[in-house]
Protein backbone atom coordinates (compact mmCIF):
# COMPACT_ATOMS: atom_id res chain seq x y z
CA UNK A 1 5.80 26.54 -17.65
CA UNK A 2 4.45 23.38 -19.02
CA UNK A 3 6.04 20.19 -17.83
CA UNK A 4 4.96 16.88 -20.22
CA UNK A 5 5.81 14.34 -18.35
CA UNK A 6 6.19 10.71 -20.03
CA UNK A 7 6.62 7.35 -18.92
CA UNK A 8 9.16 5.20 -20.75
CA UNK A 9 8.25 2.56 -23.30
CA UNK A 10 7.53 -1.18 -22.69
CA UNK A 11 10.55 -3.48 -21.55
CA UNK A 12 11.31 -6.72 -21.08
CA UNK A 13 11.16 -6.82 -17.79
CA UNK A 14 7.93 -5.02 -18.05
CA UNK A 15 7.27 -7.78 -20.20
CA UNK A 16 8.31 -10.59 -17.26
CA UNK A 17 6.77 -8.23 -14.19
CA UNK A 18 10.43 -7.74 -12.92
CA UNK A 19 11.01 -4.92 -10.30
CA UNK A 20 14.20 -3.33 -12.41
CA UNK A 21 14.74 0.02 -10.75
CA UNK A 22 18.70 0.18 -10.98
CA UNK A 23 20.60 1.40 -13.49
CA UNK A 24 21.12 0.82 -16.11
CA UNK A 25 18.12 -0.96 -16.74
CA UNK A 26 16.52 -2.89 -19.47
CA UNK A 27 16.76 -1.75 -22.74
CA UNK A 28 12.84 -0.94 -24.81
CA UNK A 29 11.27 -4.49 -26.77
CA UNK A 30 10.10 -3.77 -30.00
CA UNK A 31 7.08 -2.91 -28.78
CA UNK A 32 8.75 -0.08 -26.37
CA UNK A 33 10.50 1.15 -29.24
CA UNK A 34 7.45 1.38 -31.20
CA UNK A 35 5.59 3.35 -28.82
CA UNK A 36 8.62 5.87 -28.52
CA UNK A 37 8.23 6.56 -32.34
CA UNK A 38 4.53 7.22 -31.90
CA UNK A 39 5.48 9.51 -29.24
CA UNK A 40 6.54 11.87 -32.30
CA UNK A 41 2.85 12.25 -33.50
CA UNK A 42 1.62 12.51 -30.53
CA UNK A 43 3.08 15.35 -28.80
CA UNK A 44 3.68 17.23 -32.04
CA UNK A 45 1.05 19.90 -31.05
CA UNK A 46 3.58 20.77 -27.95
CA UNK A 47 6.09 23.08 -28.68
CA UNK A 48 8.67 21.23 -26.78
CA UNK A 49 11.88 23.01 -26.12
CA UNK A 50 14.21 20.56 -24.25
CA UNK A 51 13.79 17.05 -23.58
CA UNK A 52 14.94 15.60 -19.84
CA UNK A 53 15.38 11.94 -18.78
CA UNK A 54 16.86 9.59 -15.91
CA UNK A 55 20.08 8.01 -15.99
CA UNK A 56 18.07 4.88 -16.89
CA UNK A 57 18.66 3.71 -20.80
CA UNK A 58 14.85 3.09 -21.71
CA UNK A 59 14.36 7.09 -20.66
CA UNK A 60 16.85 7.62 -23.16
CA UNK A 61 15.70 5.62 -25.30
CA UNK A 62 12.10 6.30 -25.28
CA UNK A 63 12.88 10.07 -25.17
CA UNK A 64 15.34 10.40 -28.54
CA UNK A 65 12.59 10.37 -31.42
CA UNK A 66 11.19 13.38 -30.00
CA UNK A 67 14.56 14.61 -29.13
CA UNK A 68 15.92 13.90 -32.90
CA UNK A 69 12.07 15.54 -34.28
CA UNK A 70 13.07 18.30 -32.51
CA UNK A 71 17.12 18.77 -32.77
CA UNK A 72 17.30 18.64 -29.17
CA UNK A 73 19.84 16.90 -27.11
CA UNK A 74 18.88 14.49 -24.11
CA UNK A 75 19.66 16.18 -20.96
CA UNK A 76 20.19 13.49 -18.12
CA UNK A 77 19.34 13.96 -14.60
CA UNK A 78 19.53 11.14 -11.99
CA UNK A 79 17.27 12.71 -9.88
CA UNK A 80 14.29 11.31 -12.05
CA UNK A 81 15.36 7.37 -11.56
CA UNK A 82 13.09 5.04 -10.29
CA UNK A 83 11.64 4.74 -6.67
CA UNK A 84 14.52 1.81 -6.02
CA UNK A 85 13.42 -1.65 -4.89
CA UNK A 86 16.46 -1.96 -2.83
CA UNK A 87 16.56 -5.79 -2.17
CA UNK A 88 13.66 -6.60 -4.04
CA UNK A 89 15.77 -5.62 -7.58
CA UNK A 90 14.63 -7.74 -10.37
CA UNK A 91 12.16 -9.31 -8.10
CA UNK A 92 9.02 -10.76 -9.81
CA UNK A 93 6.92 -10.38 -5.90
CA UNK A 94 6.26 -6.39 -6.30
CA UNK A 95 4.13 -7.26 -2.61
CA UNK A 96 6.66 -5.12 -0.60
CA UNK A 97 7.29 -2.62 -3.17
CA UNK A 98 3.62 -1.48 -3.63
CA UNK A 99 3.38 -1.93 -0.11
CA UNK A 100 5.95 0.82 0.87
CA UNK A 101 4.40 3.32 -1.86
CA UNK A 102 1.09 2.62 -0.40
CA UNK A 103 2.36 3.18 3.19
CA UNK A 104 4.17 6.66 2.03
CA UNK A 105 0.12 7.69 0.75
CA UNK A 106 -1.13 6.58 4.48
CA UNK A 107 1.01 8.95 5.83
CA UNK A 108 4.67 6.89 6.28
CA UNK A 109 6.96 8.84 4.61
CA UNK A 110 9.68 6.45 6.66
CA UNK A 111 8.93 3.54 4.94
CA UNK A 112 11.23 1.49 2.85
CA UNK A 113 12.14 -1.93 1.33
CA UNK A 114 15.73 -2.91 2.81
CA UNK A 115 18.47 -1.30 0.89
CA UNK A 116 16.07 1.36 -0.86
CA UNK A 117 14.92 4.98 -0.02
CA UNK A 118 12.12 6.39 1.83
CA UNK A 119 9.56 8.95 0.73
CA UNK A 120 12.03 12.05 1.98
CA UNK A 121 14.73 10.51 0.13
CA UNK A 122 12.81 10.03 -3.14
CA UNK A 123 10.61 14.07 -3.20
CA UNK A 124 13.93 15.49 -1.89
CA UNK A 125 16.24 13.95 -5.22
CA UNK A 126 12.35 14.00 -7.98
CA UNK A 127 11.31 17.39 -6.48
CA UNK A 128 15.18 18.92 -7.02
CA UNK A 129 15.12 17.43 -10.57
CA UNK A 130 12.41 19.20 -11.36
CA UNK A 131 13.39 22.33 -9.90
CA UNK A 132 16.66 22.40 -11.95
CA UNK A 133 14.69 22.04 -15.15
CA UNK A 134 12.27 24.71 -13.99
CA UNK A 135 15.10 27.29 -13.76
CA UNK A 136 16.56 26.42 -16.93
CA UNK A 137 14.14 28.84 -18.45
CA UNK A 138 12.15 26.91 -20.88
CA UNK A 139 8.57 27.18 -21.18
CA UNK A 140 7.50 23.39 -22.67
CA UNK A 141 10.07 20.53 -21.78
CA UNK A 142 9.38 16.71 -22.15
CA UNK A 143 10.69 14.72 -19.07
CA UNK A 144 10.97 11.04 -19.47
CA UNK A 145 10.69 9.14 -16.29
CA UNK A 146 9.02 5.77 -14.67
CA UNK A 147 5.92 4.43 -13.88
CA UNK A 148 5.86 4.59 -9.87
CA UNK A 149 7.89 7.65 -9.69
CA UNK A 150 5.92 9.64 -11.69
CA UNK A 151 2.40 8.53 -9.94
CA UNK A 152 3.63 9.01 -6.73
CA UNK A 153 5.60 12.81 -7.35
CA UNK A 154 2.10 13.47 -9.39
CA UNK A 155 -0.17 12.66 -6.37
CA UNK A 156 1.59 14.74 -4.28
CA UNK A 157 2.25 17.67 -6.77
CA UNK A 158 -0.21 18.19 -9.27
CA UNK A 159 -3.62 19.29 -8.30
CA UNK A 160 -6.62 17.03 -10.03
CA UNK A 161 -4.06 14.08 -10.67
CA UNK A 162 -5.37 11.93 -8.44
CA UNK A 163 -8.64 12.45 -8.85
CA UNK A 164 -8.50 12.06 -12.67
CA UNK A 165 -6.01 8.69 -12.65
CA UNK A 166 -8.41 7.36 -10.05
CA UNK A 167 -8.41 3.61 -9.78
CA UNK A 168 -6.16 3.39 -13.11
CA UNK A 169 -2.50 2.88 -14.04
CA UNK A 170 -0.21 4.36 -16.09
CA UNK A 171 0.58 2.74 -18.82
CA UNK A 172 3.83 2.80 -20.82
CA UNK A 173 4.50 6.04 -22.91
CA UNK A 174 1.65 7.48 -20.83
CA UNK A 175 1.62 11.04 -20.78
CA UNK A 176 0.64 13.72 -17.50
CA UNK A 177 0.64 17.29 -18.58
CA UNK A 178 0.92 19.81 -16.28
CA UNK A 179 1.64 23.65 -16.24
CA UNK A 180 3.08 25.40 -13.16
CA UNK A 181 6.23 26.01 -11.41
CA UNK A 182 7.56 24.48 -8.16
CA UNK A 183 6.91 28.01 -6.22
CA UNK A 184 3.58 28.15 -7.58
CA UNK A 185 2.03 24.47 -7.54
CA UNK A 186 1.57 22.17 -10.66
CA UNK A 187 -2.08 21.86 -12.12
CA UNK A 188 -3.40 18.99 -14.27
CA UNK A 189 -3.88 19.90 -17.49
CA UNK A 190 -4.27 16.20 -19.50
CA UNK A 191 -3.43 12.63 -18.35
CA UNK A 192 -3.06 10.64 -21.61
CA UNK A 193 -2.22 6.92 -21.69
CA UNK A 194 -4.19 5.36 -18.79
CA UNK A 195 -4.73 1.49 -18.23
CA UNK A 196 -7.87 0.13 -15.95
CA UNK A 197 -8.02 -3.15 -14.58
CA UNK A 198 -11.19 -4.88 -14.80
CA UNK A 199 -12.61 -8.42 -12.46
CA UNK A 200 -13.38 -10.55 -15.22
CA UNK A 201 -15.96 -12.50 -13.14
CA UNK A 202 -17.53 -9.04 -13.02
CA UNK A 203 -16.03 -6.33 -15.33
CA UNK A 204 -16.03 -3.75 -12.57
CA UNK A 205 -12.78 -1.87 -12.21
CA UNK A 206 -10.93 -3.15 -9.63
CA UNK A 207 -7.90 -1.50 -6.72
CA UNK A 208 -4.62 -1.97 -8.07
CA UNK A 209 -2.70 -4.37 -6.19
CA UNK A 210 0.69 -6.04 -6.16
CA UNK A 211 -0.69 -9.29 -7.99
CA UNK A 212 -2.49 -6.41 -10.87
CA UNK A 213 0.16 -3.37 -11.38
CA UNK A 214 2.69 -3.74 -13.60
CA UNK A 215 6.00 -3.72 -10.96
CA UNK A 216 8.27 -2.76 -13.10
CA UNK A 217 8.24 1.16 -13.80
């Protein structure tokens, strides 16, 4: 099957750099909402057959265009919320945040923020979501998620992710396309929507760090 996996449009708090992982979230700017509409033209070549989001309103909102382009209902799972920032919700210091995804790459998977989950909590509730819309039998589905969770479920998951994200971020309405199933292994098939950081003393890209990546996902 083909899994198109999307991150939701631009918020305010994207906007403000605000960790807002809880639900129910801020609502898509103007800007957000225009980059859901776009989503329309750009996935039109995908014969998408059911459309999946979090219980987190800018999913939902980012997801219905497609969903109405298509005649689809949104299908709501919680299992693809946000990695939560526990006590760091609606923080504007990501430091901790970043820290504990970087930690769960190192080989942590206990790590956490106070009040939020650790890397077995998060795959166990992401990787279940996924399975469920796996064995609903559809072949293309759009799933509608957030920034951190999808990067760190995709660098795990999906074979030739990492290597093709590299040093870069993904930016709002980014797209990772990937065909598989969970008994057989997801594969990379296009990463659209990508956003490098440069040093503007020397235009080289840069790591992303908490003081660069946008926090709020």
């Amino acid at each position: 099957m083909r899994l198109i996996l999307v991150r939701h449009g631009r918020t305010a708090s994207n906007v403000d750099f605000l960790l807002d992982t809880a639900e129910p979230g801020a609502d898509l700017d103007e800007g957000g909402l225009a980059q859901a509409a776009a989503l329309v033209e750009r996935l039109s070549h995908h014969e998408i057959e059911a459309v999946f989001t979090s219980t987190l309103v800018r999913t939902q909102q980012t997801a219905r265009p497609v969903a109405a382009a298509r005649g689809l209902e949104l299908e709501v799972l919680p299992g693809l919320r946000e990695i939560s920032a526990g006590d760091d919700e609606l923080s504007a210091d990501a430091t901790r945040y970043i820290t504990t995804l970087i930690a769960w790459g190192k080989g942590d998977p206990d790590a956490r923020i106070p009040g939020g989950e650790n890397a077995h909590e998060f795959f166990a509730r992401f990787d279940d979501a996924i399975g469920r819309i796996a064995a609903a039998g559809r072949e293309v589905v759009m799933v509608v998620s957030h920034g951190a969770a999808l990067r760190v479920w995709s660098m795990a998951r999906v074979a030739g992710f990492a290597e093709a994200l590299g040093r870069a971020h993904l930016d709002n309405t980014g797209v990772i396309v990937v065909d598989g199933s969970p008994e057989d292994g997801w594969q990379l098939a296009e990463l659209i929507g990508v956003r490098h950081f440069e040093d503007p003393a020397t235009g080289e890209v840069v790591e992303l760090t908490a003081e660069r990546i946008d926090p709020v996902e």
